[in-house]
Protein backbone atom coordinates (compact mmCIF):
# COMPACT_ATOMS: atom_id res chain seq x y z
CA UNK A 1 10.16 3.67 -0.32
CA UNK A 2 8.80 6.86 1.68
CA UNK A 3 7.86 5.67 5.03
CA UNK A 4 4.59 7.81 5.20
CA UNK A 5 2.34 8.75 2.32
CA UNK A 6 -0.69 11.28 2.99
CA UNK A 7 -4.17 11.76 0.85
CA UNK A 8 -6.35 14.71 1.38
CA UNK A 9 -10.15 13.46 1.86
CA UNK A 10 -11.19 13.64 -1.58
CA UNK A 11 -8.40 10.75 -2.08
CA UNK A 12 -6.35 9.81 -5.46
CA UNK A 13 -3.58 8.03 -6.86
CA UNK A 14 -0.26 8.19 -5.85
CA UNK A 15 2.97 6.36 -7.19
CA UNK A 16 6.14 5.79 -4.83
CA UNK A 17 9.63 4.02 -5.50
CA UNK A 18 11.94 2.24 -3.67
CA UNK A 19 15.46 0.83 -4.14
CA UNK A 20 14.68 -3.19 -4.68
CA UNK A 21 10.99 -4.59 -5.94
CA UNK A 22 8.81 -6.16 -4.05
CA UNK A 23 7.52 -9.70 -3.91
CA UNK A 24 4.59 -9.12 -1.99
CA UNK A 25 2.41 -6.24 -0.29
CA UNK A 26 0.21 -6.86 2.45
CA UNK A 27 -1.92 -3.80 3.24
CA UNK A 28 -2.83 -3.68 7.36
CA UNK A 29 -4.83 -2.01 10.15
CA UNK A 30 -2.62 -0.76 13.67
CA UNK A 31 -4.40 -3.86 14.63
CA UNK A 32 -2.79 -6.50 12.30
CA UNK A 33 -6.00 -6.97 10.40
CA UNK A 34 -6.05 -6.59 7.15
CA UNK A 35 -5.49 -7.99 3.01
CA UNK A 36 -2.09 -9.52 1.22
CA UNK A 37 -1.62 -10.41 -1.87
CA UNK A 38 -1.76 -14.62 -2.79
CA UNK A 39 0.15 -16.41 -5.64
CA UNK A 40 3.93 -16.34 -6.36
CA UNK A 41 3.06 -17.16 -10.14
CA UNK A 42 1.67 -13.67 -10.64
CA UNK A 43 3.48 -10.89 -12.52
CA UNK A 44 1.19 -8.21 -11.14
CA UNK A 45 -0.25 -7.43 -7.79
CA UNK A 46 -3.15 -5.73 -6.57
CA UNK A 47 -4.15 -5.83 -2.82
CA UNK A 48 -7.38 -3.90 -1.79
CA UNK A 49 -8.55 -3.51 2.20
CA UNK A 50 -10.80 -0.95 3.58
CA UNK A 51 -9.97 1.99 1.77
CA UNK A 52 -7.17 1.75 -0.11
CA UNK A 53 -5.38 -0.41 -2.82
CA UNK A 54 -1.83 -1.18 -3.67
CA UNK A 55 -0.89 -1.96 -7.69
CA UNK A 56 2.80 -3.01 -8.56
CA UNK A 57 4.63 -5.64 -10.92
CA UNK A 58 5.92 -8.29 -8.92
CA UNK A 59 10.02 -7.01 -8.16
CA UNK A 60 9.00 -3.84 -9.34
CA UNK A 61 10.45 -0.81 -7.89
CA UNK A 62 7.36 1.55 -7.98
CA UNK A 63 4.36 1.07 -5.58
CA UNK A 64 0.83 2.53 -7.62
CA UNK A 65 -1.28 3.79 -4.14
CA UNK A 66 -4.74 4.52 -4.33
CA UNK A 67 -6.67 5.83 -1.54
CA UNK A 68 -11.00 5.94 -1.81
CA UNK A 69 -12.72 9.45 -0.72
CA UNK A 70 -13.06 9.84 2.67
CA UNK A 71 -16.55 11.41 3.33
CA UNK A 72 -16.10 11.24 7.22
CA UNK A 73 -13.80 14.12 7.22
CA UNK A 74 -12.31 12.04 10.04
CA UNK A 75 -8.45 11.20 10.18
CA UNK A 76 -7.69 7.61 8.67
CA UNK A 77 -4.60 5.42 8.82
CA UNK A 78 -3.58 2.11 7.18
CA UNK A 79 0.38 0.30 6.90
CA UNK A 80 1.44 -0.99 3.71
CA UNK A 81 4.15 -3.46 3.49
CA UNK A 82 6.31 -4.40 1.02
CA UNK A 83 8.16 -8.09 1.04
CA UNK A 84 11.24 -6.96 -0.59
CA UNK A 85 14.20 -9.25 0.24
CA UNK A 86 14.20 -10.83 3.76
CA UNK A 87 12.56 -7.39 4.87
CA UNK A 88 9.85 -5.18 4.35
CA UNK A 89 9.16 -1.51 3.44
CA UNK A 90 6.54 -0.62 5.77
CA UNK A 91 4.73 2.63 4.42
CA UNK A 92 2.18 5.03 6.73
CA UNK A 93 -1.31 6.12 4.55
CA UNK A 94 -2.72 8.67 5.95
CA UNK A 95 -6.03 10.22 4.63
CA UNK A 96 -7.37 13.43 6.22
């Protein structure tokens, strides 16, 4: 997985890929706040906080990211992690 991903302000959709699936994405502020996905018996995720929303199959290898328009022309920034293993992918958004 690419450890940063940037969106211009008018935001989109944005697919990444990494070497193992995750199990779980959690989706976080620099603060530790944030949204993570619940319930192993899924087959699909989708985690939405603030901005921005993470879509995968469960232990699959590509990450779907989707980032909201940012009208405040202001720089943005959330972390994505990815449970993959005993470790995590953690992934910069950044949305100008």
């Amino acid at each position: 997985y690419p450890s940063k991903m940037t969106f211009e302000s008018e935001g989109g959709t944005k697919i990444c890929s990494g070497a193992y699936g995750c199990y779980s994405v959690e989706i976080l502020n620099y603060n530790g706040i944030g949204a993570t996905s619940k319930g192993k018996a899924m087959d699909s995720i989708k985690v939405t906080y603030d901005w921005l929303t993470v879509k995968c199959r469960r232990f699959g290898t590509q990450l779907e990211v989707i980032a909201a328009p940012n009208p405040s022309g202001k720089k943005r920034t959330l972390y994505v992690y990815g449970h993959v293993n005993d470790s995590f992918a953690e992934i910069k958004v950044e949305q100008y």
